[in-house]
C-alpha atoms as a PDB file:
ATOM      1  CA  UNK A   1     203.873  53.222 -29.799  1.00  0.00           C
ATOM      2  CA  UNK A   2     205.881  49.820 -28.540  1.00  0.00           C
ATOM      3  CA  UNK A   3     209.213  48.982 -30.473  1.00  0.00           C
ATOM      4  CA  UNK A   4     208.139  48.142 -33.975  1.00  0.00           C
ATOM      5  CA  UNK A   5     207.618  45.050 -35.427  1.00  0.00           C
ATOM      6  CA  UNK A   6     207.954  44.609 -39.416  1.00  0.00           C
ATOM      7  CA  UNK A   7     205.334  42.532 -40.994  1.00  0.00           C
ATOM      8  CA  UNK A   8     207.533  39.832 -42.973  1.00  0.00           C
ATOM      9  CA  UNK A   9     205.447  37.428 -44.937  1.00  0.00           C
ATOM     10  CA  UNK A  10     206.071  33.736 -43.340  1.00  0.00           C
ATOM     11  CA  UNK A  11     207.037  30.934 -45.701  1.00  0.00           C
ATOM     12  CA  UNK A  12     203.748  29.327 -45.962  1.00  0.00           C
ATOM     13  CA  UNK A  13     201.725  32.669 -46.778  1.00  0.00           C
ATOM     14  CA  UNK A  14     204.879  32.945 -49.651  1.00  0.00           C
ATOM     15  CA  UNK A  15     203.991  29.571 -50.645  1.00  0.00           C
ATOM     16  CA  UNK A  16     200.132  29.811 -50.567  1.00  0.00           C
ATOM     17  CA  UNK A  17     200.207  33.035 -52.106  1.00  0.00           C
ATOM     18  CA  UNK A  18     202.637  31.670 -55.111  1.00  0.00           C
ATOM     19  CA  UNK A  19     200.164  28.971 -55.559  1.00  0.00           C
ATOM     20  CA  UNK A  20     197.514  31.389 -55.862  1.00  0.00           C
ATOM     21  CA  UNK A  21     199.305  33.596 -57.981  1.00  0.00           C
ATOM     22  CA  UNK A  22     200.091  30.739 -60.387  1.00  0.00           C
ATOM     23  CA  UNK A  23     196.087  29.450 -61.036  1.00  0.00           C
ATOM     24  CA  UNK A  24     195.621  33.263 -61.483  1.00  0.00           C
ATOM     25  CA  UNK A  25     198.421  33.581 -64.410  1.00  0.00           C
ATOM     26  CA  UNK A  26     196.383  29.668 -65.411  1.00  0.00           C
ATOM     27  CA  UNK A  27     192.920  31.441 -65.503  1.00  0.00           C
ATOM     28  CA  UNK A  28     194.536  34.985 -67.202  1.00  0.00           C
ATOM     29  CA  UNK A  29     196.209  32.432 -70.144  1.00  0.00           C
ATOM     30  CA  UNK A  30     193.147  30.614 -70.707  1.00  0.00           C
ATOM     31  CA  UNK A  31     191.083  33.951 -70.688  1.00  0.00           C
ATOM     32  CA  UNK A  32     193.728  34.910 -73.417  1.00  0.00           C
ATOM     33  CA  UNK A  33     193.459  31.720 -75.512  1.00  0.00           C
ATOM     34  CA  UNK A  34     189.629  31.888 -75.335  1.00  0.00           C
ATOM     35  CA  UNK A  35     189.899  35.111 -76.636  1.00  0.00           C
ATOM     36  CA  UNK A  36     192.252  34.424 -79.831  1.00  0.00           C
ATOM     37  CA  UNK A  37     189.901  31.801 -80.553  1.00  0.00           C
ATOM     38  CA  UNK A  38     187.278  33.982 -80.601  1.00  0.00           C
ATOM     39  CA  UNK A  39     188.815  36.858 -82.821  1.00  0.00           C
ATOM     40  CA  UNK A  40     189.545  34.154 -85.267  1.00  0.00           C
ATOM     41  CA  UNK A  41     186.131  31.581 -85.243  1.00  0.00           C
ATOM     42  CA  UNK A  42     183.648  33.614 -83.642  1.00  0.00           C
ATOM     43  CA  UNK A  43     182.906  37.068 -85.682  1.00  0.00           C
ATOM     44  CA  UNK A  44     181.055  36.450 -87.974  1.00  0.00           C
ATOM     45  CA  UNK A  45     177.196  36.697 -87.894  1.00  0.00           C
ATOM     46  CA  UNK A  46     176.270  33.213 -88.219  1.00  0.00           C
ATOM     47  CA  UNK A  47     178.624  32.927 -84.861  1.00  0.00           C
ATOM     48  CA  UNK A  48     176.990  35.512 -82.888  1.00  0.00           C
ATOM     49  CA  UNK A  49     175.252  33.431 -79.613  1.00  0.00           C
ATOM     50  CA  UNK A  50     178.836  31.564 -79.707  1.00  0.00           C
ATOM     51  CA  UNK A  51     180.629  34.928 -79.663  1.00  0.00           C
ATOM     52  CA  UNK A  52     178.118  36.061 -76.902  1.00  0.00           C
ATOM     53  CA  UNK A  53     178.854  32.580 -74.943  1.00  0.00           C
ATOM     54  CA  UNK A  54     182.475  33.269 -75.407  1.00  0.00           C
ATOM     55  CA  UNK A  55     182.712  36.598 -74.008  1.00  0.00           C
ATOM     56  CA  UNK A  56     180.566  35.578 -70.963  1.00  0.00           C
ATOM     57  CA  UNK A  57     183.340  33.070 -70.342  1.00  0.00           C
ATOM     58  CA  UNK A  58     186.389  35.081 -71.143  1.00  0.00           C
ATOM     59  CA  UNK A  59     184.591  37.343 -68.027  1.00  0.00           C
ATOM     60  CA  UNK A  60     184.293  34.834 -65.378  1.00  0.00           C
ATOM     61  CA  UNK A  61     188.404  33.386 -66.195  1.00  0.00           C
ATOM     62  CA  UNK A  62     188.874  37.089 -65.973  1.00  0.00           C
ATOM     63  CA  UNK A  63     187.310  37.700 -62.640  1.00  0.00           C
ATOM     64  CA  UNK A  64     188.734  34.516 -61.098  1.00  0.00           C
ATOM     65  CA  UNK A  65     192.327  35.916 -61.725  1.00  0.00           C
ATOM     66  CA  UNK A  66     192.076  38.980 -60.657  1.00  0.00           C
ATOM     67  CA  UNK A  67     189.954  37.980 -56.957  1.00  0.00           C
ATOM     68  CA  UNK A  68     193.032  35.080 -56.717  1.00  0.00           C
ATOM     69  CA  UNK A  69     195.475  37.455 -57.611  1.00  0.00           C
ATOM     70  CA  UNK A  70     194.255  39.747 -54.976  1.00  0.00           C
ATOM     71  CA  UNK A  71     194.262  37.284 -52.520  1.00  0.00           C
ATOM     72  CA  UNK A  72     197.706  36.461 -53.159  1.00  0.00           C
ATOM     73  CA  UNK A  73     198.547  40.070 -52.547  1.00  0.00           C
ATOM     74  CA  UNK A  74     196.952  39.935 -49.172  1.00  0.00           C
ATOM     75  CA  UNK A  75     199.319  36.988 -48.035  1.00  0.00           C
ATOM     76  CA  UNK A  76     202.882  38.190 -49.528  1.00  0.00           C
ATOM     77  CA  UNK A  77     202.481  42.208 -50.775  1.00  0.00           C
ATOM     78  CA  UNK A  78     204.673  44.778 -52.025  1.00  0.00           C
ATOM     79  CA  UNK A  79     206.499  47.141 -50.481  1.00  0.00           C
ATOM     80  CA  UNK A  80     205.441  50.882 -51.165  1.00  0.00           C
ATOM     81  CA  UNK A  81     208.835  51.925 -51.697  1.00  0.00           C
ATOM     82  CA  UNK A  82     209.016  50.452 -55.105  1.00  0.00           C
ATOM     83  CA  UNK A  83     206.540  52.693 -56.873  1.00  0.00           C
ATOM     84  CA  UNK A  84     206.594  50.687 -59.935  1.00  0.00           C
ATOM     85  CA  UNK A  85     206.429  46.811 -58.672  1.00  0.00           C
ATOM     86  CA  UNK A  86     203.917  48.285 -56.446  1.00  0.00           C
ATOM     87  CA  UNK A  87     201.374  49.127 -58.852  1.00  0.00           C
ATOM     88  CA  UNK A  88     201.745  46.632 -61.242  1.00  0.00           C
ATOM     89  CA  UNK A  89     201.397  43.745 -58.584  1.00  0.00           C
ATOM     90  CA  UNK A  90     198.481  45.078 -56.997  1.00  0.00           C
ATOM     91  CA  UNK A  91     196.735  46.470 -60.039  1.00  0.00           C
ATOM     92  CA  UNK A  92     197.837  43.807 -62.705  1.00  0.00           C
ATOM     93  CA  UNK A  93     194.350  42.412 -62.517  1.00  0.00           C
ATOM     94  CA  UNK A  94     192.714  45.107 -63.962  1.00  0.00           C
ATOM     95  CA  UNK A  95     195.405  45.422 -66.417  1.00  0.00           C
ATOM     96  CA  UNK A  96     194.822  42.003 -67.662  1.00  0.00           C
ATOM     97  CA  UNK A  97     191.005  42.305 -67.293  1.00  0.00           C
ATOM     98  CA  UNK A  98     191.233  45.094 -70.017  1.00  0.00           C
ATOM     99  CA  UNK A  99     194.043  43.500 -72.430  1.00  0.00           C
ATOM    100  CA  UNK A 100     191.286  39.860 -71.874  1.00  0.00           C
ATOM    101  CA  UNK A 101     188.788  42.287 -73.905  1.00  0.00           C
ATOM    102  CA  UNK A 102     190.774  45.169 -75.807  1.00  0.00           C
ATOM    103  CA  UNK A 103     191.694  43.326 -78.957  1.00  0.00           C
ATOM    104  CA  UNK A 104     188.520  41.483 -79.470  1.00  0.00           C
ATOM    105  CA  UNK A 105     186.508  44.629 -78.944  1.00  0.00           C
ATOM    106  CA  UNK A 106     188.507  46.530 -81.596  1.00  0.00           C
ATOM    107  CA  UNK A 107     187.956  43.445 -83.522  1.00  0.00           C
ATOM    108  CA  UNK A 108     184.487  43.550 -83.429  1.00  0.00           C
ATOM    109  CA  UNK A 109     184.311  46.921 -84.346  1.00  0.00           C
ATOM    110  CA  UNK A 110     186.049  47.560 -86.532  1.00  0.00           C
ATOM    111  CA  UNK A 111     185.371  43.980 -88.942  1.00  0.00           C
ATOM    112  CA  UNK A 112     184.065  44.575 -92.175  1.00  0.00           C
ATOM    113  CA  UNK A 113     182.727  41.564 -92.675  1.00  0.00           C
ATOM    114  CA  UNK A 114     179.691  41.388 -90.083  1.00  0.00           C
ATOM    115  CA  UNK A 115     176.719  43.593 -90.244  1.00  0.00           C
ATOM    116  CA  UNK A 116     175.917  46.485 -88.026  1.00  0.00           C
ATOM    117  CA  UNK A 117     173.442  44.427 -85.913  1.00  0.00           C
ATOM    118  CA  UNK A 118     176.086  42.150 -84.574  1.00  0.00           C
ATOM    119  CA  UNK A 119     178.869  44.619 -83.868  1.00  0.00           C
ATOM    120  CA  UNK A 120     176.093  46.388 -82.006  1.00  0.00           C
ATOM    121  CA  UNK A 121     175.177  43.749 -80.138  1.00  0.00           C
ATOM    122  CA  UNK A 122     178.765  41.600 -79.897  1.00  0.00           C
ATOM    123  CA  UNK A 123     180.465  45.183 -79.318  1.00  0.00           C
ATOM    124  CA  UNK A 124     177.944  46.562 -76.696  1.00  0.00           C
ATOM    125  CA  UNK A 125     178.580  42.805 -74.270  1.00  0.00           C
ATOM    126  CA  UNK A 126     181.966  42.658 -75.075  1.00  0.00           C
ATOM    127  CA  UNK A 127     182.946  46.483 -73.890  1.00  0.00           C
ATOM    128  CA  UNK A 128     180.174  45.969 -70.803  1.00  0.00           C
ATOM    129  CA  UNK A 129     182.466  42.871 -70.035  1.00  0.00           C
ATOM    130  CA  UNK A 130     185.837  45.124 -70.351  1.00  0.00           C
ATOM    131  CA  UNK A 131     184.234  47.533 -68.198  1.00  0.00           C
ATOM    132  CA  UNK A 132     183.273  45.104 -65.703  1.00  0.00           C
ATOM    133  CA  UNK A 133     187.068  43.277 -65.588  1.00  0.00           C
ATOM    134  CA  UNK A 134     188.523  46.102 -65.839  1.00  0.00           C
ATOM    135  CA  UNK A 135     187.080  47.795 -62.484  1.00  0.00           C
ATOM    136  CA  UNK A 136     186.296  44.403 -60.738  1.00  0.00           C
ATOM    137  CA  UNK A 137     190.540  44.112 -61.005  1.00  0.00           C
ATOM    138  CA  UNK A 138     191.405  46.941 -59.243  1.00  0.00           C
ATOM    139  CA  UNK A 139     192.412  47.232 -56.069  1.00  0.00           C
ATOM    140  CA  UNK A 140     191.052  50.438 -54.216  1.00  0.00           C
ATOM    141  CA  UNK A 141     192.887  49.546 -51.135  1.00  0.00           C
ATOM    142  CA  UNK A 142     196.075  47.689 -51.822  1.00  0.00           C
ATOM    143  CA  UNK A 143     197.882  45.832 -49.312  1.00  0.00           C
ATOM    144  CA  UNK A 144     201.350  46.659 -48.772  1.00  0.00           C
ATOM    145  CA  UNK A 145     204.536  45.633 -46.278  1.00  0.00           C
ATOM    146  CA  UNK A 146     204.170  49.415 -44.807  1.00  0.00           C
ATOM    147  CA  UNK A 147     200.208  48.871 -43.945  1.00  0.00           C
ATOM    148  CA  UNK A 148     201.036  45.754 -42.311  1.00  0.00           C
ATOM    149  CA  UNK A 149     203.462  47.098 -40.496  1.00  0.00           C
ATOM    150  CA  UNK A 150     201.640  49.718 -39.069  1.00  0.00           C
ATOM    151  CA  UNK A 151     198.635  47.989 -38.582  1.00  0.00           C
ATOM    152  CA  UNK A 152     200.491  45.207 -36.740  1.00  0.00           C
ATOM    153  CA  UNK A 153     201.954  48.000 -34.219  1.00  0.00           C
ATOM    154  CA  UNK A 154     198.544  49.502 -33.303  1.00  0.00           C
ATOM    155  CA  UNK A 155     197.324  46.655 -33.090  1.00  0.00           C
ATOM    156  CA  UNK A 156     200.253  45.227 -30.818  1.00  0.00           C
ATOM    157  CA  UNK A 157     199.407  48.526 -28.908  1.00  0.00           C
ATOM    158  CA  UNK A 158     195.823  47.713 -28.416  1.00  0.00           C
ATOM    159  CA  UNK A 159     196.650  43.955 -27.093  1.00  0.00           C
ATOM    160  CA  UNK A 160     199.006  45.471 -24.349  1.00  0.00           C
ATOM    161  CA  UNK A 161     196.003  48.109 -23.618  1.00  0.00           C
ATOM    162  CA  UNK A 162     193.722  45.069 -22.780  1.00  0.00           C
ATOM    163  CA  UNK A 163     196.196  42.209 -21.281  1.00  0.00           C
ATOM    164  CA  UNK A 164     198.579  44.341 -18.673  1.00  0.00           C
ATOM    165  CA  UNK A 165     201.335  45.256 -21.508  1.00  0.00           C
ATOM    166  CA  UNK A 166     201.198  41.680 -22.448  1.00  0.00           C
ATOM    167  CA  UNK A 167     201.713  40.725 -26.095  1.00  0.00           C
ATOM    168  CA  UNK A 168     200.321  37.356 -26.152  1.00  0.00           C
ATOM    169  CA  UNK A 169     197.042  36.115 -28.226  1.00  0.00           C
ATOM    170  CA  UNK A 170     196.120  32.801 -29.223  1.00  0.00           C
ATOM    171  CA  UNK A 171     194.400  31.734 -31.794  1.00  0.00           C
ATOM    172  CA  UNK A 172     193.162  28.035 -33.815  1.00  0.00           C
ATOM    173  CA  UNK A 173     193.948  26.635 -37.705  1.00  0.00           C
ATOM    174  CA  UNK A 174     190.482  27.149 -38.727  1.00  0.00           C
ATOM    175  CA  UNK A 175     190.056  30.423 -36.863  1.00  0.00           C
ATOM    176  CA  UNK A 176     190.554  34.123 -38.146  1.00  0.00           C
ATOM    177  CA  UNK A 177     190.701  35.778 -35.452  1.00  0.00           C
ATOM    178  CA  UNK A 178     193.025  35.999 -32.823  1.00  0.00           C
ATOM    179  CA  UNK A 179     191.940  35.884 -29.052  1.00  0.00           C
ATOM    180  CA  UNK A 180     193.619  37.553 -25.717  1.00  0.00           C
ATOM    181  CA  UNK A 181     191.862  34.678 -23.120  1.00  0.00           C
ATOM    182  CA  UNK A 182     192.531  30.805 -24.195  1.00  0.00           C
ATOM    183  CA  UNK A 183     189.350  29.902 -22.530  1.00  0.00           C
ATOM    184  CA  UNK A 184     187.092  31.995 -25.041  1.00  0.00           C
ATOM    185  CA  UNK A 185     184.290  30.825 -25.960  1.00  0.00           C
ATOM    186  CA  UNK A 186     185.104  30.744 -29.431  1.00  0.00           C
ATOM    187  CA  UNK A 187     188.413  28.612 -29.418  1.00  0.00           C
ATOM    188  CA  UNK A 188     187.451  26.339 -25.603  1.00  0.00           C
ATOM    189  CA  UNK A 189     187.880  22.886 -26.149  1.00  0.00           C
ATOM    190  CA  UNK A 190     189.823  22.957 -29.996  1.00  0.00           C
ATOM    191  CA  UNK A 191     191.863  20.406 -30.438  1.00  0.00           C
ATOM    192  CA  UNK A 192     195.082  22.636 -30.831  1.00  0.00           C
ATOM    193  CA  UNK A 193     195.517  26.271 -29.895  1.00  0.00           C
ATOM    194  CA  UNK A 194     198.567  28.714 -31.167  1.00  0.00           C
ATOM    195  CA  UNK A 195     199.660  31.360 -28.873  1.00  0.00           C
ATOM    196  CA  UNK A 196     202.262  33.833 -29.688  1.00  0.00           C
ATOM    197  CA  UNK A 197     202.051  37.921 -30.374  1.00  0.00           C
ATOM    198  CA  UNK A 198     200.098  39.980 -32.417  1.00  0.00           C
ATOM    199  CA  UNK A 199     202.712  39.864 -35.397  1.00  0.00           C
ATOM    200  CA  UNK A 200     203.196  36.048 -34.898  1.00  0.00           C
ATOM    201  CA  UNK A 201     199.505  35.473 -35.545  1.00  0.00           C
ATOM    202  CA  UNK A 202     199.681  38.232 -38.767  1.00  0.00           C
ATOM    203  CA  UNK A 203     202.787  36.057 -39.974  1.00  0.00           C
ATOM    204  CA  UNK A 204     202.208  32.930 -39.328  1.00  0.00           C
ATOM    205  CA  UNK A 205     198.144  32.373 -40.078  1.00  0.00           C
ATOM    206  CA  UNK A 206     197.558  35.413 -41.677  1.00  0.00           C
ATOM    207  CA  UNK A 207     195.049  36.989 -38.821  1.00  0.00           C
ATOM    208  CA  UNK A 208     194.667  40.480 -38.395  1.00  0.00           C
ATOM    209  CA  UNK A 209     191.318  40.579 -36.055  1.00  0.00           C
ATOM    210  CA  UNK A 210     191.293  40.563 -32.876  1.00  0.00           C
ATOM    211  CA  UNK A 211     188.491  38.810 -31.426  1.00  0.00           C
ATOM    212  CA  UNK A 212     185.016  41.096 -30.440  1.00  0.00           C
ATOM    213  CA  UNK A 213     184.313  38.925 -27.393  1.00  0.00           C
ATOM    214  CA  UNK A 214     187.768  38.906 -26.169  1.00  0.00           C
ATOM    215  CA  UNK A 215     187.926  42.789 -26.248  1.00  0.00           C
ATOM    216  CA  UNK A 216     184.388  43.578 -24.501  1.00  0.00           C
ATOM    217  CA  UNK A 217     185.409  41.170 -22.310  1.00  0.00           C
ATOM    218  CA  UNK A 218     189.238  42.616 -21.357  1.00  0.00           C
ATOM    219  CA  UNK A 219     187.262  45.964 -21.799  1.00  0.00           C
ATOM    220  CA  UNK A 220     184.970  45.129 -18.799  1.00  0.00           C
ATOM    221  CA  UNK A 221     187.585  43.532 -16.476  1.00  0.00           C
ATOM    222  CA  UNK A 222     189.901  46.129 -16.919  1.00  0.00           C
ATOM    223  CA  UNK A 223     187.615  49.374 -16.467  1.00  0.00           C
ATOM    224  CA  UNK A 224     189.231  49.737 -19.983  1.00  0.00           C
ATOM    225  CA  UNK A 225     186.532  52.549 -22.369  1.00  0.00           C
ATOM    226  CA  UNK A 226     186.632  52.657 -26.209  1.00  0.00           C
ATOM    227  CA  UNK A 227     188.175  56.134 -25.688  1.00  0.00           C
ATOM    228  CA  UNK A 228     190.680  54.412 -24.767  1.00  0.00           C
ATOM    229  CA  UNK A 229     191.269  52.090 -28.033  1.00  0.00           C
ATOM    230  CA  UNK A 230     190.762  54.779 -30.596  1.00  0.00           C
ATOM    231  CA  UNK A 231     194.475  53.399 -32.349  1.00  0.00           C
ATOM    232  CA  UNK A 232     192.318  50.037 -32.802  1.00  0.00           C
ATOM    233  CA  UNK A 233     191.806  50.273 -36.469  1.00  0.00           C
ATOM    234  CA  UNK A 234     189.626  47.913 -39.089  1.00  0.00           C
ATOM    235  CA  UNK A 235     191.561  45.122 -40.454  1.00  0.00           C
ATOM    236  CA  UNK A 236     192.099  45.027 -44.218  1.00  0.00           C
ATOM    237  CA  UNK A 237     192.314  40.970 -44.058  1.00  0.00           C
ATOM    238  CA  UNK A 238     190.007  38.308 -42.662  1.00  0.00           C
END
């Protein structure tokens, strides 16, 4: 493998992915409020299609700040090395997923004052919802500075393979996908074109695909088979 190249988040995928981070903590707060203001106004069983309502609401802040909070991930992740910082950033949506749910499911189960028919019912949608936070927020394949890395070499590797040892791609604002010939069909006639290396492309925009047309086509005009580009590996970003 070439010299290797450390992925280092740029600036604007800090910036973007603080952003993110920040209307994920927003959504994860309001999940939390909704859910105090449940445990205190809704059980009850005069309350019950309110408390239903409630819950369904709690779910979808719940969801939307764990899929942000994954995204942010993708743009500036952790390092492996840090065992600790490493799971809690990439898994803290399905911690908070749980702790949007935990206290208003014990709640509801364990109140005195409602009858068995609405802790059946309010308990049953409320640990479904749990359930369904809880799993939708974690992250079976977590992003990290070490995958990056690695995947930016092979892929750096695979570039060279296709343009004579040449690390240069190019690819557009909109685009997400980078491409080894600036007269693809995909990116002719845009109004502004990057070009720099693999790693540029993963740092600056974020891109960690390299272009299906652009590789059949190097493929073909250099006598290039996929034997040949067994390193090339799927991306974990779009």
């Amino acid at each position: 493998m070439s010299t290797e190249k450390k992925f280092v988040a740029s600036p604007e995928s800090k910036a973007k992915a603080k952003q993110l981070r920040l209307f994920a903590i927003l959504a994860w707060l309001v999940a939390m409020a909704g859910q105090i203001f449940a445990i205190f106004k809704l059980i009850s069983d005069e309350m019950l299609t309110y408390l239903i309502i409630a819950i369904v609401v709690i779910l979808i802040l719940a969801l939307v700040g764990s899929t942000l909070w994954k995204k942010a991930n993708r743009l500036d992740p952790a390092s492996e090395k840090d065992k600790v910082k490493f799971f809690i950033q990439n898994q803290l949506g399905a911690i908070m997923g749980v702790l949007a749910f935990l206290p208003l499911v014990i709640l509801i189960l364990t109140n005195k004052d409602v009858s068995g028919k609405t802790k059946g019912i309010a308990g049953t949608i409320a640990v479904i919802a749990m359930l369904v936070a809880g799993i939708a927020g974690i992250d079976f394949d977590p992003p990290s500075i070490e995958k990056y890395t690695e995947q930016i070499n092979e892929q750096t590797d695979v570039v060279k393979k296709l343009n004579f040892d040449n690390d240069n791609v190019y690819w557009t604002k909109a685009g997400n996908r980078y491409h080894i010939f600036d007269d693809c069909q995909h990116i002719r006639g845009r109004d502004e074109i990057n070009n720099g290396s693999v790693k540029t492309s993963w740092d600056e925009k974020g891109i960690s695909e390299l272009c299906k047309t652009c590789q059949n086509r190097a493929m073909r005009d250099r006598n290039i088979s996929e034997e040949d580009l067994k390193v090339l590996e799927t991306p974990m970003t779009e």
